[in-house]
C-alpha atoms as a PDB file:
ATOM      1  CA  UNK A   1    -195.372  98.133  21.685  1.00  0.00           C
ATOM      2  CA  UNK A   2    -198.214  96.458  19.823  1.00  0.00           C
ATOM      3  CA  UNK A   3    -201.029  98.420  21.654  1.00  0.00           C
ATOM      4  CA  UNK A   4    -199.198 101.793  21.146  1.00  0.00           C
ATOM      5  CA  UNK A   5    -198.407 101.316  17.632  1.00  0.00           C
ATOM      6  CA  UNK A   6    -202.056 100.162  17.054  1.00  0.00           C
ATOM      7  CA  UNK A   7    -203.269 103.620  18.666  1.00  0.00           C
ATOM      8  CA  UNK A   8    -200.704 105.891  17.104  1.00  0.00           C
ATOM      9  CA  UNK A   9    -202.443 104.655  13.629  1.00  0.00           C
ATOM     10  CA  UNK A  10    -205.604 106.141  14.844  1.00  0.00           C
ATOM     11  CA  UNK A  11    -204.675 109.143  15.053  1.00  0.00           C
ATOM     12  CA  UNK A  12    -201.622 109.379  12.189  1.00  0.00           C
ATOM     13  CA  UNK A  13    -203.124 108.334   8.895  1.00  0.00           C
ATOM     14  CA  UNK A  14    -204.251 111.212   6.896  1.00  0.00           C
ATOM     15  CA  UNK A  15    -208.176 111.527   7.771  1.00  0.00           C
ATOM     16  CA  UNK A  16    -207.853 111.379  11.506  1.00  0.00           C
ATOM     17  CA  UNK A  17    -204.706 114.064  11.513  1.00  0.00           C
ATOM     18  CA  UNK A  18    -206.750 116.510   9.690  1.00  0.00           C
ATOM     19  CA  UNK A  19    -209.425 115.905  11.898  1.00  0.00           C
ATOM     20  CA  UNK A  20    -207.175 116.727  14.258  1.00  0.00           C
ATOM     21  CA  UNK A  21    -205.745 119.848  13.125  1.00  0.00           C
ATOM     22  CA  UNK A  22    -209.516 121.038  12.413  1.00  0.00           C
ATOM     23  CA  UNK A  23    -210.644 120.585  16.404  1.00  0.00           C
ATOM     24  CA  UNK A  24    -207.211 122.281  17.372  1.00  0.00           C
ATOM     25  CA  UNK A  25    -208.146 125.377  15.178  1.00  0.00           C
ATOM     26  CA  UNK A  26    -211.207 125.043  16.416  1.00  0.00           C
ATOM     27  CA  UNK A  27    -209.944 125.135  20.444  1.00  0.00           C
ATOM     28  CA  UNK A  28    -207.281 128.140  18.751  1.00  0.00           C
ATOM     29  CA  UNK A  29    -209.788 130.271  17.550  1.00  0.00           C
ATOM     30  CA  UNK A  30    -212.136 130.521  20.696  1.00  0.00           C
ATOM     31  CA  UNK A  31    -209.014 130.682  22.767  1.00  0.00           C
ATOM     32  CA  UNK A  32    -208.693 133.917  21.187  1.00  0.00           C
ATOM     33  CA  UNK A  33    -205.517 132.758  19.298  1.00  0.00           C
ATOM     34  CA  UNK A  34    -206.936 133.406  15.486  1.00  0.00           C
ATOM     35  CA  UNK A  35    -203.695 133.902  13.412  1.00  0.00           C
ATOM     36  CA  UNK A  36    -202.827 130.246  15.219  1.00  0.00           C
ATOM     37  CA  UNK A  37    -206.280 128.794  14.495  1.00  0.00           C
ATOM     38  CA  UNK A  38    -206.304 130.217  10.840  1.00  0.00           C
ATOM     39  CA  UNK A  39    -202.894 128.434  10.582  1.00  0.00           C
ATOM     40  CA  UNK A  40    -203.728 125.049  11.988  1.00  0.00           C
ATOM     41  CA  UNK A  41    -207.313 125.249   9.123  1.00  0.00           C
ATOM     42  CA  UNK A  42    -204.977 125.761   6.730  1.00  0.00           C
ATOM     43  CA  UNK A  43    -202.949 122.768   7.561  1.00  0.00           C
ATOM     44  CA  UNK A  44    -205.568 121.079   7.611  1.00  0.00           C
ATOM     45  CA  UNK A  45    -206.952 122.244   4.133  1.00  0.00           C
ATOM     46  CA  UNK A  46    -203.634 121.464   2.873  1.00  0.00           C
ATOM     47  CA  UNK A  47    -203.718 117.841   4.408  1.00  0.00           C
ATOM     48  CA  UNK A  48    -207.048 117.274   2.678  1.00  0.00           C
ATOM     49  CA  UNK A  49    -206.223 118.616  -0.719  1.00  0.00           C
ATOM     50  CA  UNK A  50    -203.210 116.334  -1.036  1.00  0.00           C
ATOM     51  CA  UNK A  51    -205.240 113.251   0.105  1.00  0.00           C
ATOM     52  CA  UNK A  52    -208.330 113.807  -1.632  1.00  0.00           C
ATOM     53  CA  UNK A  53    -207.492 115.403  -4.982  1.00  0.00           C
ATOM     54  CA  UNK A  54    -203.739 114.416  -5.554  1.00  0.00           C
ATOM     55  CA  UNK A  55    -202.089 111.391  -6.808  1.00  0.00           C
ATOM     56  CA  UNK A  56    -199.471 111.411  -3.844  1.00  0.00           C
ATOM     57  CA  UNK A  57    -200.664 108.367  -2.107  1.00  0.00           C
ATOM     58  CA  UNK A  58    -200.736 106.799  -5.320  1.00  0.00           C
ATOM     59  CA  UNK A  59    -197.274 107.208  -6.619  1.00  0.00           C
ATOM     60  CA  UNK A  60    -196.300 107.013  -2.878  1.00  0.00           C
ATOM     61  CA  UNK A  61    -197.200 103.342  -2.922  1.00  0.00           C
ATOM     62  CA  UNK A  62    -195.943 102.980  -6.446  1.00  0.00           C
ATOM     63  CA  UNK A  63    -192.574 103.596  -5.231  1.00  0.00           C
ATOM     64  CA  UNK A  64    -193.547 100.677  -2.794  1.00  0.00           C
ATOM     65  CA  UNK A  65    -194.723  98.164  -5.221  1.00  0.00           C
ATOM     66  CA  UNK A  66    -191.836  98.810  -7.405  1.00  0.00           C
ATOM     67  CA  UNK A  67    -188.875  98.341  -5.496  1.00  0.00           C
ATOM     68  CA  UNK A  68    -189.294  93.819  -5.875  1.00  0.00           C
ATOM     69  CA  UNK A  69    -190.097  93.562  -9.237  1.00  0.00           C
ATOM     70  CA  UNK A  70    -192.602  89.805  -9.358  1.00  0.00           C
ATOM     71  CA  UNK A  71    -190.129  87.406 -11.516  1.00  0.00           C
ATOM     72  CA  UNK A  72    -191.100  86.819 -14.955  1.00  0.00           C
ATOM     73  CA  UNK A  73    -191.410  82.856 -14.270  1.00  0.00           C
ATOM     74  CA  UNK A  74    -191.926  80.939 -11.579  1.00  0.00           C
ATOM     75  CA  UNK A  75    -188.877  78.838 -10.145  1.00  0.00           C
ATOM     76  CA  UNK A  76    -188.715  75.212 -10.683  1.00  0.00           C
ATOM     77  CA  UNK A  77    -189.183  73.319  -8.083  1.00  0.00           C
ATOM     78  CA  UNK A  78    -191.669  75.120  -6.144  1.00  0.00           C
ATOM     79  CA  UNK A  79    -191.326  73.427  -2.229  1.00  0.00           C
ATOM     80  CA  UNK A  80    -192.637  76.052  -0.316  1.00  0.00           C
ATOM     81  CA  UNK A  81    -193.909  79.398   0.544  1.00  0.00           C
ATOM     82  CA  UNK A  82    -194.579  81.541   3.083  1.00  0.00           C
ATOM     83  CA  UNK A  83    -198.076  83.394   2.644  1.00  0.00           C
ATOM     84  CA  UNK A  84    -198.355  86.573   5.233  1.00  0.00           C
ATOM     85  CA  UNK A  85    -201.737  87.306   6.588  1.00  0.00           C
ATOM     86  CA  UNK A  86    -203.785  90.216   6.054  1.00  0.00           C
ATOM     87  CA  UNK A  87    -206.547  88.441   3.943  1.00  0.00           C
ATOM     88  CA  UNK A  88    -209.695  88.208   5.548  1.00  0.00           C
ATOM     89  CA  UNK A  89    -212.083  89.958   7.659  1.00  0.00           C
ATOM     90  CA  UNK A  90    -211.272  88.407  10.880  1.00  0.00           C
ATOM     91  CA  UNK A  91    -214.582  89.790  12.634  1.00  0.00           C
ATOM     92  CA  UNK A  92    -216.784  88.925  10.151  1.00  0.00           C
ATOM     93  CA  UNK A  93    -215.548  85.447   9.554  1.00  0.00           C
ATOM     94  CA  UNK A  94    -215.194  84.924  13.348  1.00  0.00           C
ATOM     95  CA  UNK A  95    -219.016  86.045  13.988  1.00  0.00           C
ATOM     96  CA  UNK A  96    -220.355  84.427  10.761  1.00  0.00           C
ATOM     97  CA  UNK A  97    -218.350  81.926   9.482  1.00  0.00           C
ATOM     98  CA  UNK A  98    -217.074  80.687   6.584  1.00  0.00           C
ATOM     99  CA  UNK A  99    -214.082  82.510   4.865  1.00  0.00           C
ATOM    100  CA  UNK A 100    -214.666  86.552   3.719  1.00  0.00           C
ATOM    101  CA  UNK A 101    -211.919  87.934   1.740  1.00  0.00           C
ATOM    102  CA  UNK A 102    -210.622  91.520   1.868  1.00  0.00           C
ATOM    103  CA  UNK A 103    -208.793  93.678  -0.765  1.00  0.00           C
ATOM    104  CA  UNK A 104    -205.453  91.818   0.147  1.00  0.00           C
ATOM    105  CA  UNK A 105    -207.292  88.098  -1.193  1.00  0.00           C
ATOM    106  CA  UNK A 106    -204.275  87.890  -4.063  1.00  0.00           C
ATOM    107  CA  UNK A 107    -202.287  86.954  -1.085  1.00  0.00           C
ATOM    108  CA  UNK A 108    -204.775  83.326  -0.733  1.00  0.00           C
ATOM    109  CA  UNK A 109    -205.012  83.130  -4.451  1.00  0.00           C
ATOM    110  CA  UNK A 110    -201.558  83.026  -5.840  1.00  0.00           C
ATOM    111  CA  UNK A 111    -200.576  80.782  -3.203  1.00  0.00           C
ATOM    112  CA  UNK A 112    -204.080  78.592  -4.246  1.00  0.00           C
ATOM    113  CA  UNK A 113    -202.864  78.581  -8.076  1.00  0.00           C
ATOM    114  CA  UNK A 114    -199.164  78.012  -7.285  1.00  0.00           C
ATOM    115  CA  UNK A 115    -199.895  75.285  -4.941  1.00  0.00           C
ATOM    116  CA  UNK A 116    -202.012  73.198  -7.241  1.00  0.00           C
ATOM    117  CA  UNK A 117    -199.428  73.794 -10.092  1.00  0.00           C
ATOM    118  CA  UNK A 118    -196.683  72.148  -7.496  1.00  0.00           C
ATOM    119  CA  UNK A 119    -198.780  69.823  -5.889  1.00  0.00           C
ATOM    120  CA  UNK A 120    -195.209  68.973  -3.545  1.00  0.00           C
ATOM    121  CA  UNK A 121    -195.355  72.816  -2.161  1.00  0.00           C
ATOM    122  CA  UNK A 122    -196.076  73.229   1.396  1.00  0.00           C
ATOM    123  CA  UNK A 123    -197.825  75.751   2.451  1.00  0.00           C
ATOM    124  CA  UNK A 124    -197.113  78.161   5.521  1.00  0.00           C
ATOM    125  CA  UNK A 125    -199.668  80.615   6.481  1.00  0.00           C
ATOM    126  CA  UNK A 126    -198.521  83.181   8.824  1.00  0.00           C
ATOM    127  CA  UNK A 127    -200.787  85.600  10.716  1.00  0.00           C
ATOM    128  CA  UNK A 128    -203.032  85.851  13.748  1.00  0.00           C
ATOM    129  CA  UNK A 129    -205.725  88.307  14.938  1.00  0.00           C
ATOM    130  CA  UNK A 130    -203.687  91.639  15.042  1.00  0.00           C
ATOM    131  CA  UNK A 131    -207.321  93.314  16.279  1.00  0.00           C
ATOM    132  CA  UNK A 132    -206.823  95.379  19.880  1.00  0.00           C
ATOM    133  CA  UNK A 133    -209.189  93.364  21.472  1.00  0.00           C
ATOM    134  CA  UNK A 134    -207.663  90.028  20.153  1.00  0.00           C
ATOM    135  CA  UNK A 135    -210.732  88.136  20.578  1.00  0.00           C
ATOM    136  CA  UNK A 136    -211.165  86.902  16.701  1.00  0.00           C
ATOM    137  CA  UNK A 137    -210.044  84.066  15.207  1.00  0.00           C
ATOM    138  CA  UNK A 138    -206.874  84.176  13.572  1.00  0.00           C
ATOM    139  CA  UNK A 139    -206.102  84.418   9.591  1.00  0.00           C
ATOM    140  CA  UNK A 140    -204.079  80.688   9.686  1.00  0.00           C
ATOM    141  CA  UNK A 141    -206.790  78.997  11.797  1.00  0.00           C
ATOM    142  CA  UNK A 142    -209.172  80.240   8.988  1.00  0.00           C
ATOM    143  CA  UNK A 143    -207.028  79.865   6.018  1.00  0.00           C
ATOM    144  CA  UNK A 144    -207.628  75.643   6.106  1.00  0.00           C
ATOM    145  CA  UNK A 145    -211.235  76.426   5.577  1.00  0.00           C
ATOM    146  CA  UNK A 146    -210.576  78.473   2.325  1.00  0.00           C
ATOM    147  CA  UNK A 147    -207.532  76.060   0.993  1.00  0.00           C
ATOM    148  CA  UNK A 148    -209.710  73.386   2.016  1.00  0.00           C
ATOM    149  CA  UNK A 149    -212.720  73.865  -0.161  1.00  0.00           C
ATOM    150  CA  UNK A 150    -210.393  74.049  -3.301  1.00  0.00           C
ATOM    151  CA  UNK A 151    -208.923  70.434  -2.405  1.00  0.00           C
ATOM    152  CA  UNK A 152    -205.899  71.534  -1.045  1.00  0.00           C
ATOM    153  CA  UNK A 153    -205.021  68.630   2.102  1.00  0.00           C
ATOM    154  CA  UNK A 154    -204.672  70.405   4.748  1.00  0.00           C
ATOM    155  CA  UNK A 155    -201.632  68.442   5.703  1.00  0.00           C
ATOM    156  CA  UNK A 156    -199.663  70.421   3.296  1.00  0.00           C
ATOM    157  CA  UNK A 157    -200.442  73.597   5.471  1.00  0.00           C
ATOM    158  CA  UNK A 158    -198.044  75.009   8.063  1.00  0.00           C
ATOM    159  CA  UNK A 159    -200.143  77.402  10.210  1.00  0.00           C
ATOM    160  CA  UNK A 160    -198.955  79.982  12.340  1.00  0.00           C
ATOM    161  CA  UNK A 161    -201.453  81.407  14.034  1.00  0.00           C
ATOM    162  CA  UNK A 162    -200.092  83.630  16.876  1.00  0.00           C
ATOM    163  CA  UNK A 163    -198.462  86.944  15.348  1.00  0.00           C
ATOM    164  CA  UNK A 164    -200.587  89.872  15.333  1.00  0.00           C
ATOM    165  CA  UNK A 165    -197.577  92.174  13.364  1.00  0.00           C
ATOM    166  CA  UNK A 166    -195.157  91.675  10.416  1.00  0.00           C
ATOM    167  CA  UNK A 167    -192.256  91.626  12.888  1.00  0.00           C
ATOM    168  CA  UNK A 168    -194.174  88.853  14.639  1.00  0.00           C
ATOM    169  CA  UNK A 169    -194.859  87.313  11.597  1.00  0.00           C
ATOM    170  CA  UNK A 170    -190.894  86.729  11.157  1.00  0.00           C
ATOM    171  CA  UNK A 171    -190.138  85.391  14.596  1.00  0.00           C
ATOM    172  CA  UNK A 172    -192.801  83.143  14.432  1.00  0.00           C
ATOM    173  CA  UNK A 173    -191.880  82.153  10.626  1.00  0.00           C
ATOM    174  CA  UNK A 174    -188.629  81.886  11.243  1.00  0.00           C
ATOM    175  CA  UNK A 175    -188.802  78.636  14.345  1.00  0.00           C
ATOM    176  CA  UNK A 176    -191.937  77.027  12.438  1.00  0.00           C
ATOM    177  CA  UNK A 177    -189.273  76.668   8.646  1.00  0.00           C
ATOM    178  CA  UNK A 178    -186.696  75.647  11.038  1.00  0.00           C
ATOM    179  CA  UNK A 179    -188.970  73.036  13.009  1.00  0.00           C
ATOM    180  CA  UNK A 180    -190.175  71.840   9.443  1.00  0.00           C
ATOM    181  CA  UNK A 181    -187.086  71.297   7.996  1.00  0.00           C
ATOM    182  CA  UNK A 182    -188.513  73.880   5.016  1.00  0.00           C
ATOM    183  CA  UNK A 183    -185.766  76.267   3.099  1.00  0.00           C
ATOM    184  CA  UNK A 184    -186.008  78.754  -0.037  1.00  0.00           C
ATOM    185  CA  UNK A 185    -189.609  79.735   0.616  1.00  0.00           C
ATOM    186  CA  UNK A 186    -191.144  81.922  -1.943  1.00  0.00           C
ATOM    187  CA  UNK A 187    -192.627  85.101   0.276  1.00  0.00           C
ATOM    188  CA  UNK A 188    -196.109  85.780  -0.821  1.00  0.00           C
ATOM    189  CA  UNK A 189    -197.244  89.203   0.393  1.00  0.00           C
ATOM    190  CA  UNK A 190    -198.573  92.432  -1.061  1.00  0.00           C
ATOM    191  CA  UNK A 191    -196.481  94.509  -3.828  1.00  0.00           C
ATOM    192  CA  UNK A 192    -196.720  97.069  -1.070  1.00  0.00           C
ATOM    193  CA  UNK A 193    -195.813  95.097   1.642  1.00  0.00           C
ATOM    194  CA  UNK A 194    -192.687  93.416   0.349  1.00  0.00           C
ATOM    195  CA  UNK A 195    -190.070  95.934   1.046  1.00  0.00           C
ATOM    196  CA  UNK A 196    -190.957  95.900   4.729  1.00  0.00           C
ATOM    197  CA  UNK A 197    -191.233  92.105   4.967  1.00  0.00           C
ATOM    198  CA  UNK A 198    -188.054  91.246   2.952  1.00  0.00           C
ATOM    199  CA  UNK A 199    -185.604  93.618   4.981  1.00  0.00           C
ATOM    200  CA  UNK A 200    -187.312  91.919   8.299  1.00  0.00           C
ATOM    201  CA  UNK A 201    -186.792  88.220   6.848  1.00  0.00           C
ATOM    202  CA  UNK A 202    -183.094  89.183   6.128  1.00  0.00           C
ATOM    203  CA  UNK A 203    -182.740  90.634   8.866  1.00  0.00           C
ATOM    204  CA  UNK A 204    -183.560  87.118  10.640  1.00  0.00           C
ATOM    205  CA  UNK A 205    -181.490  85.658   8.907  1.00  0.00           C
ATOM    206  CA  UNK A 206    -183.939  83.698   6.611  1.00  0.00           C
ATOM    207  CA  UNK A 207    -184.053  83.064   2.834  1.00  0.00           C
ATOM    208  CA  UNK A 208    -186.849  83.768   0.936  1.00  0.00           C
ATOM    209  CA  UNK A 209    -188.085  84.271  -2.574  1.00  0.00           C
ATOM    210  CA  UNK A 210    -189.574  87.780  -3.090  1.00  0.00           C
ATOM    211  CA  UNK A 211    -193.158  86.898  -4.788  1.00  0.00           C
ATOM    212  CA  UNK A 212    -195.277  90.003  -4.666  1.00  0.00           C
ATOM    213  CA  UNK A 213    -199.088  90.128  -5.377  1.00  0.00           C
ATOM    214  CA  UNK A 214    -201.704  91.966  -4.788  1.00  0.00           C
ATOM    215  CA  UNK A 215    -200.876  95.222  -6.954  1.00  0.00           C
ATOM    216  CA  UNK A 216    -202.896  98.417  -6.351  1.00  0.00           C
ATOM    217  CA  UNK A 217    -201.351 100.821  -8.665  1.00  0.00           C
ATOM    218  CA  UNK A 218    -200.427 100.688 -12.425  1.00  0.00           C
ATOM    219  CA  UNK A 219    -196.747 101.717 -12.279  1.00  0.00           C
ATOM    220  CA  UNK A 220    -197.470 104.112 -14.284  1.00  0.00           C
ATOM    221  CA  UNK A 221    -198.862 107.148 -12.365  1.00  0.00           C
ATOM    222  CA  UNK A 222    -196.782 110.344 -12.159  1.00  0.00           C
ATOM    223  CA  UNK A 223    -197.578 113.020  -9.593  1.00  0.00           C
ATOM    224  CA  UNK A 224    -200.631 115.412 -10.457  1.00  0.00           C
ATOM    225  CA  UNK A 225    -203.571 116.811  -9.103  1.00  0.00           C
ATOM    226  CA  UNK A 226    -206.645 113.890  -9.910  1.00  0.00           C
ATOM    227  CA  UNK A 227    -210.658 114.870  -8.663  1.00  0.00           C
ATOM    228  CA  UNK A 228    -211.793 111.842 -10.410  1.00  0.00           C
ATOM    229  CA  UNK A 229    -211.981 109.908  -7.439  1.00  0.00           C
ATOM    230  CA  UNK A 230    -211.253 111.517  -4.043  1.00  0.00           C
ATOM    231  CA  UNK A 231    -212.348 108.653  -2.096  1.00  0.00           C
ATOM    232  CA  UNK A 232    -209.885 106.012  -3.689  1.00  0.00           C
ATOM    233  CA  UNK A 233    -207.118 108.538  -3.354  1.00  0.00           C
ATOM    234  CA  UNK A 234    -208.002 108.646   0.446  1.00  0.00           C
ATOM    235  CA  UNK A 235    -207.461 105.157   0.639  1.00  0.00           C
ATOM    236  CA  UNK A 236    -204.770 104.553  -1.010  1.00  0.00           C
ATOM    237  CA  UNK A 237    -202.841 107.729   0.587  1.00  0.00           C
ATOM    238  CA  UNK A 238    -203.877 105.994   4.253  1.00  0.00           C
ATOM    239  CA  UNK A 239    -202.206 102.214   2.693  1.00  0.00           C
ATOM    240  CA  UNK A 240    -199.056 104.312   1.702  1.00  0.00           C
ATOM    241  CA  UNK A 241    -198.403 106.547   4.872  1.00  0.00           C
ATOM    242  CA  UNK A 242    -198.651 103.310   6.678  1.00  0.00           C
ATOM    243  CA  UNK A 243    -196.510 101.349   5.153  1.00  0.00           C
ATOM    244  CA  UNK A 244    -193.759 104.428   5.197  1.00  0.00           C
ATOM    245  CA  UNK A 245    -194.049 105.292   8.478  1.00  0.00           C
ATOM    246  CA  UNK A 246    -193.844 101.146   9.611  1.00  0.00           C
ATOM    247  CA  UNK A 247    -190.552 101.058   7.764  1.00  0.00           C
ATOM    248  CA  UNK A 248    -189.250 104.066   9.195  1.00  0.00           C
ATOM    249  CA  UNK A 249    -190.571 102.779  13.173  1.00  0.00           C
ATOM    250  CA  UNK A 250    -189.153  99.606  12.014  1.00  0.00           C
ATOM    251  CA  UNK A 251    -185.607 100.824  11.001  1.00  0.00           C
ATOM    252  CA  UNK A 252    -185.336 102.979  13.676  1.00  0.00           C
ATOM    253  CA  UNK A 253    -185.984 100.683  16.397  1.00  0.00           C
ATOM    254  CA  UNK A 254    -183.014  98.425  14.758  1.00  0.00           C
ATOM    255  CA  UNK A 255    -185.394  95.490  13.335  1.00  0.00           C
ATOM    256  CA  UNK A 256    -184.739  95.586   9.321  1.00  0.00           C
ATOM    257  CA  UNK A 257    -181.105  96.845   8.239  1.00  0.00           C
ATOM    258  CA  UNK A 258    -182.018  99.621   6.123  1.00  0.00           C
ATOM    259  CA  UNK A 259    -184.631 102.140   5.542  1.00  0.00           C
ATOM    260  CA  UNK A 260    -185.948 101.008   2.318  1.00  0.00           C
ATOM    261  CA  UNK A 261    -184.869  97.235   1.662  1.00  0.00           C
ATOM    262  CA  UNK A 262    -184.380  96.188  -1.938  1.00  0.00           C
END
């Protein structure tokens, strides 16, 4: 399941389906079938337009990042949290060392802040190399390195460094809080991301804080055409129709409770 969801991504987000549609009306048209070929350019015009030079992936996401509000304070006691991986380049901190963040870095950040402002938080870090090739080394393995260097002990850190999915992420969570003795985690993930990961953590039957970072919208984008910046749209169009089409996989194969968890 891991392996054919990796290689479905290939070829679903946005970019690679219109590339797709262009070599079909490509094969259409010298086929002789030009009314299907003209159709399948089109589609592919159309898939373009709405990537590049709309604000649908944006608002798409927005939806996302809206639907766990981030609490206006923080709780009091702080004991733990559960920080999902996602962070940091595996392969280029596997070949080179040292710790190199990606876009998602809020993740390691608000956990870094809210750890030395609770000094009695543990500190679980869930998330393994979730390449193809599996060959890198994994996000928790790494983490101590980062946590480390801002004089965080690293007996305070919980690593689980074998899940290579979200849904993995849970299972493997879910013995390693139970093993601990460790109970009302705060869930430190992406704005995004939350609505995925909370229905999946309820659905094994485990009780977390919601505690979303890592924002990449305003909140305040409405839908309309944008040519400002075609190549953020992209991006933020692929982030969006992955994180739909996980939590419609994931509902459908039975592991989160409803389609859009809240």
């Amino acid at each position: 399941m891991f392996l054919l969801s990796k290689l479905f991504w290939v070829f679903a987000q946005p970019l690679s389906f219109a590339f797709l549609l262009c070599a079909l009306a490509a094969v259409l048209v010298f086929a002789g079938w030009r009314r299907l070929g003209g159709l399948s350019a089109f589609l592919t015009a159309l898939v373009l337009f709405v990537t590049l030079f709309t604000t649908t992936g944006t608002v798409a996401l927005q939806v996302l990042e809206d639907r766990f509000p981030k609490p206006a304070q923080e709780p009091q006691p702080v004991t733990c949290m559960v920080v999902l991986g996602g962070v940091l380049e595996n392969e280029v901190t596997t070949v080179r060392g040292g710790v190199e963040l990606n876009q998602a870095a809020d993740r390691f950040v608000e956990a870094l802040r809210l750890a030395r402002n609770h000094p009695e938080a543990r500190i679980l870090i869930s998330g393994g190399d979730g390449s193809i090739s599996g060959k890198y080394e994994g996000e928790a393995q790494a983490s101590e390195r980062f946590f480390s260097a801002f004089g965080i002990s690293a007996d305070r850190l919980v690593k689980e460094n074998a899940s290579r999915t979200t849904y993995e992420n849970t299972l493997n969570t879910a013995e390693l809080l139970k093993a601990q003795g460790l109970e009302h985690c705060l869930l430190i993930t992406s704005a995004f991301h939350m609505p995925r990961s909370m229905g999946l953590f309820r659905a094994a039957g485990i009780e977390v804080a919601p505690w979303p970072v890592d924002y990449r919208t305003s909140g305040v984008v409405h839908l309309s055409l944008d040519f400002t910046q075609p190549a953020l749209n992209a991006q933020l169009t692929t982030t969006a129709a992955r994180e739909w089409m996980s939590l419609t996989a994931y509902y459908l194969a039975g592991r989160i409770g409803s389609f859009f968890p809240g």
